[in-house]
PDB file of N, CA and C in Angstrom:
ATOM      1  N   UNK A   1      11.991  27.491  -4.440  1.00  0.00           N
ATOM      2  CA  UNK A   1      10.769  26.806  -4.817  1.00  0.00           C
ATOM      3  C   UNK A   1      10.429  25.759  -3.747  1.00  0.00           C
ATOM      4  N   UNK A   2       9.125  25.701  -3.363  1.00  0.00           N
ATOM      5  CA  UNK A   2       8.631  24.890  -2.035  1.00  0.00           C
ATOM      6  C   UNK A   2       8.594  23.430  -2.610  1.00  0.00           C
ATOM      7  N   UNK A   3       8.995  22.605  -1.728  1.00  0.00           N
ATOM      8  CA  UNK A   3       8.861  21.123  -2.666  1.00  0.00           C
ATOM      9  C   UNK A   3       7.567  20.684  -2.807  1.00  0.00           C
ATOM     10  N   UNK A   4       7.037  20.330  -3.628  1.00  0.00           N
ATOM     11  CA  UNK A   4       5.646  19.811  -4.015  1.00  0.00           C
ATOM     12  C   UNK A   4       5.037  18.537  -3.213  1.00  0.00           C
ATOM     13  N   UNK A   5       4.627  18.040  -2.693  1.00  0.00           N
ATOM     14  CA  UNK A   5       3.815  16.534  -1.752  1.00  0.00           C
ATOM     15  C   UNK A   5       4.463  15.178  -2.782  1.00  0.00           C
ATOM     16  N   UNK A   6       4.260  15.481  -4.226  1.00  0.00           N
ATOM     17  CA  UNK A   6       4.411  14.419  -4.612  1.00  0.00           C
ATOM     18  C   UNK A   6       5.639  14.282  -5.238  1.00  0.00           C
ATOM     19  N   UNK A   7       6.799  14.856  -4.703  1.00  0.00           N
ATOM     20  CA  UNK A   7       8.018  14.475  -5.557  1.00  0.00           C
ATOM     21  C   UNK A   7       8.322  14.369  -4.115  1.00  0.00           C
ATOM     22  N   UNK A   8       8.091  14.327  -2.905  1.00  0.00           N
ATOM     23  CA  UNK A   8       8.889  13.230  -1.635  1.00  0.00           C
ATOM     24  C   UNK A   8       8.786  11.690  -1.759  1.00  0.00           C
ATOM     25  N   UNK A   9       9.807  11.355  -1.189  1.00  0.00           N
ATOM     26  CA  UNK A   9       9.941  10.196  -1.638  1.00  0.00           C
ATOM     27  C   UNK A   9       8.878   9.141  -1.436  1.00  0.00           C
ATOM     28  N   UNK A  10       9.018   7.941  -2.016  1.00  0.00           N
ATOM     29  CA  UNK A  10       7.577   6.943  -1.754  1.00  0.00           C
ATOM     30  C   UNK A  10       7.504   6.211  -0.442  1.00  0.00           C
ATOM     31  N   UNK A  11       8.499   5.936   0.438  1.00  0.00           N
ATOM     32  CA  UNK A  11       9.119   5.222   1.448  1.00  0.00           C
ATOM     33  C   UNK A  11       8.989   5.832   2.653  1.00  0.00           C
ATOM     34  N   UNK A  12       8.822   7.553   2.582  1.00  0.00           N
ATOM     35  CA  UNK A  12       8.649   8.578   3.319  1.00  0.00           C
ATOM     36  C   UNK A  12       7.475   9.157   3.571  1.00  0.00           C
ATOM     37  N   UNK A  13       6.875   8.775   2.548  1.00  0.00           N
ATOM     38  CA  UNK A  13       5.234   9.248   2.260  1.00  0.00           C
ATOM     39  C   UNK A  13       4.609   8.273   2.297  1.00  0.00           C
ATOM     40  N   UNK A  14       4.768   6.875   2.269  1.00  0.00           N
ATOM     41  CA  UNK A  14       3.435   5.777   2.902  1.00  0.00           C
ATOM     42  C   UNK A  14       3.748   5.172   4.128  1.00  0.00           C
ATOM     43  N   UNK A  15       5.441   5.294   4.294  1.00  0.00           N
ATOM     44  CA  UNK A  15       5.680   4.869   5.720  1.00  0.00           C
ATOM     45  C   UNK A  15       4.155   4.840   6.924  1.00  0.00           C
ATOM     46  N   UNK A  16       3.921   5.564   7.380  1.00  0.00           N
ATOM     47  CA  UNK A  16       3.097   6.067   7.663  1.00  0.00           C
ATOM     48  C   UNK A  16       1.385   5.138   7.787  1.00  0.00           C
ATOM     49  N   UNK A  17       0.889   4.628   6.640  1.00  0.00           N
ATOM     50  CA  UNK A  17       0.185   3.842   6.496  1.00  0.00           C
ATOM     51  C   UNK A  17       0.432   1.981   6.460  1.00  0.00           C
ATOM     52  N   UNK A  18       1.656   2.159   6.429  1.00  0.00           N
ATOM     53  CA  UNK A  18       1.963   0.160   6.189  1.00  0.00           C
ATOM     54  C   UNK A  18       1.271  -0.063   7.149  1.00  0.00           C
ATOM     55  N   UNK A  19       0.816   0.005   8.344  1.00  0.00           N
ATOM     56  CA  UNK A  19       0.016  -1.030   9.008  1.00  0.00           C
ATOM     57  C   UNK A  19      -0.958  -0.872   8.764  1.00  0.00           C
ATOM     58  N   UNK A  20      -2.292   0.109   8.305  1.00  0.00           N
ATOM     59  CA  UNK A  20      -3.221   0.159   7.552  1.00  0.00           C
ATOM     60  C   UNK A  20      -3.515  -0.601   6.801  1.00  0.00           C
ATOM     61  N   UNK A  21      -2.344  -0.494   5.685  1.00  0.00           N
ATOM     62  CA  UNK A  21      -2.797  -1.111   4.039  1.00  0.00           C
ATOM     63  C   UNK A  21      -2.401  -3.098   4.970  1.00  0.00           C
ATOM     64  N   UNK A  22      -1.995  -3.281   6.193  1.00  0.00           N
ATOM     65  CA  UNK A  22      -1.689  -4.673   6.225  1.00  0.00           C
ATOM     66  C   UNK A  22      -2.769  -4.952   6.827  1.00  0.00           C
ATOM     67  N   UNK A  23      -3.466  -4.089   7.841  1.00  0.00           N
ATOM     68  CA  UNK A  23      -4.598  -4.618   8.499  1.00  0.00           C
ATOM     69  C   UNK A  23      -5.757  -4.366   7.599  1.00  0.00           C
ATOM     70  N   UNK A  24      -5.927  -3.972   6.713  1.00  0.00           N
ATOM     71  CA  UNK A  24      -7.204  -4.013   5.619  1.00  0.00           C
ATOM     72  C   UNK A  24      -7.067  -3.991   4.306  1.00  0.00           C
ATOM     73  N   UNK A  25      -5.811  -4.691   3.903  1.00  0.00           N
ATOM     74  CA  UNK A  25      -5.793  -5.243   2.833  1.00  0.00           C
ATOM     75  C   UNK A  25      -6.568  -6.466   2.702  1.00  0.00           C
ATOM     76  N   UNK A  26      -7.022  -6.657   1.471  1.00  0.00           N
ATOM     77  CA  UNK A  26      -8.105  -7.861   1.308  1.00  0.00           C
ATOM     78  C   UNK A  26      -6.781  -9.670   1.174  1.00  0.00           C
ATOM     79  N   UNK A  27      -7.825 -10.449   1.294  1.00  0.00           N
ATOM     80  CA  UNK A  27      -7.291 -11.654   1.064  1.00  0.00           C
ATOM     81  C   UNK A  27      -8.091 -12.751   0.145  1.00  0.00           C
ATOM     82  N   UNK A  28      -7.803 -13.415  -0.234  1.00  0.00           N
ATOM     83  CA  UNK A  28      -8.608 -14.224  -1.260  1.00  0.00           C
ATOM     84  C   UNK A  28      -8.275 -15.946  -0.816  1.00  0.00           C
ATOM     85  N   UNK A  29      -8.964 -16.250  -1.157  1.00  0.00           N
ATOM     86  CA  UNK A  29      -9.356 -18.234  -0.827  1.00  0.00           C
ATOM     87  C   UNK A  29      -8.304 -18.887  -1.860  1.00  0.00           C
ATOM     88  N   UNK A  30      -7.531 -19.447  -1.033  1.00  0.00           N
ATOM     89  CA  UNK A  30      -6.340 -19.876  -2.539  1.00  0.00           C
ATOM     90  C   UNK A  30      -7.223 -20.945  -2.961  1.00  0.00           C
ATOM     91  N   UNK A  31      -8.723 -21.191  -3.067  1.00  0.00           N
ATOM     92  CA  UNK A  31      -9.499 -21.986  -4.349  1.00  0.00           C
ATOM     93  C   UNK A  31      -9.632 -20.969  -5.580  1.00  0.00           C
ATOM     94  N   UNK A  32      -9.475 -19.836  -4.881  1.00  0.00           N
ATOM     95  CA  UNK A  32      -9.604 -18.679  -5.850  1.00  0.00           C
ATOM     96  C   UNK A  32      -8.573 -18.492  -6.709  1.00  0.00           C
ATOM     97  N   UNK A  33      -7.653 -18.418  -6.137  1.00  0.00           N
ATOM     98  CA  UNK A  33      -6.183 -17.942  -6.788  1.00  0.00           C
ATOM     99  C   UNK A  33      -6.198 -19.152  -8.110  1.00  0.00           C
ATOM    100  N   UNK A  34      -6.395 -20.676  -7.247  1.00  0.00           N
ATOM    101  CA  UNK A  34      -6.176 -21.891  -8.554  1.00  0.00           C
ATOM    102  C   UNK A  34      -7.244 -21.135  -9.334  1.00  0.00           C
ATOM    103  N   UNK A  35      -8.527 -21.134  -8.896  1.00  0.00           N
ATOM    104  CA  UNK A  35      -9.649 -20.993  -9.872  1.00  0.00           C
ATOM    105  C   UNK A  35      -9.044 -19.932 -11.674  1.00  0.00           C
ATOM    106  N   UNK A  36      -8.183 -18.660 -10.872  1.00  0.00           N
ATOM    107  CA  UNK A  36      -7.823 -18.322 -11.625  1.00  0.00           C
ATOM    108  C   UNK A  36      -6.142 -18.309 -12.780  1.00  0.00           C
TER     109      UNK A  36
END
């Protein structure tokens, strides 16, 4: 049986993107963060 995409591991399968999700992950105004 061929292994399926989503039963590889998670570490193996986003490796790949961490500098992505760091260079366009959003950020928020820590007036914001208190606000909430």
């Amino acid at each position: 049986m061929a292994e399926k995409k989503y039963l590889v591991e998670p570490k193996k399968r986003f490796s790949s993107r961490v500098e992505n999700y760091i260079k366009y992950r959003p950020s928020y105004p820590l007036k914001m963060i208190d606000f909430l």
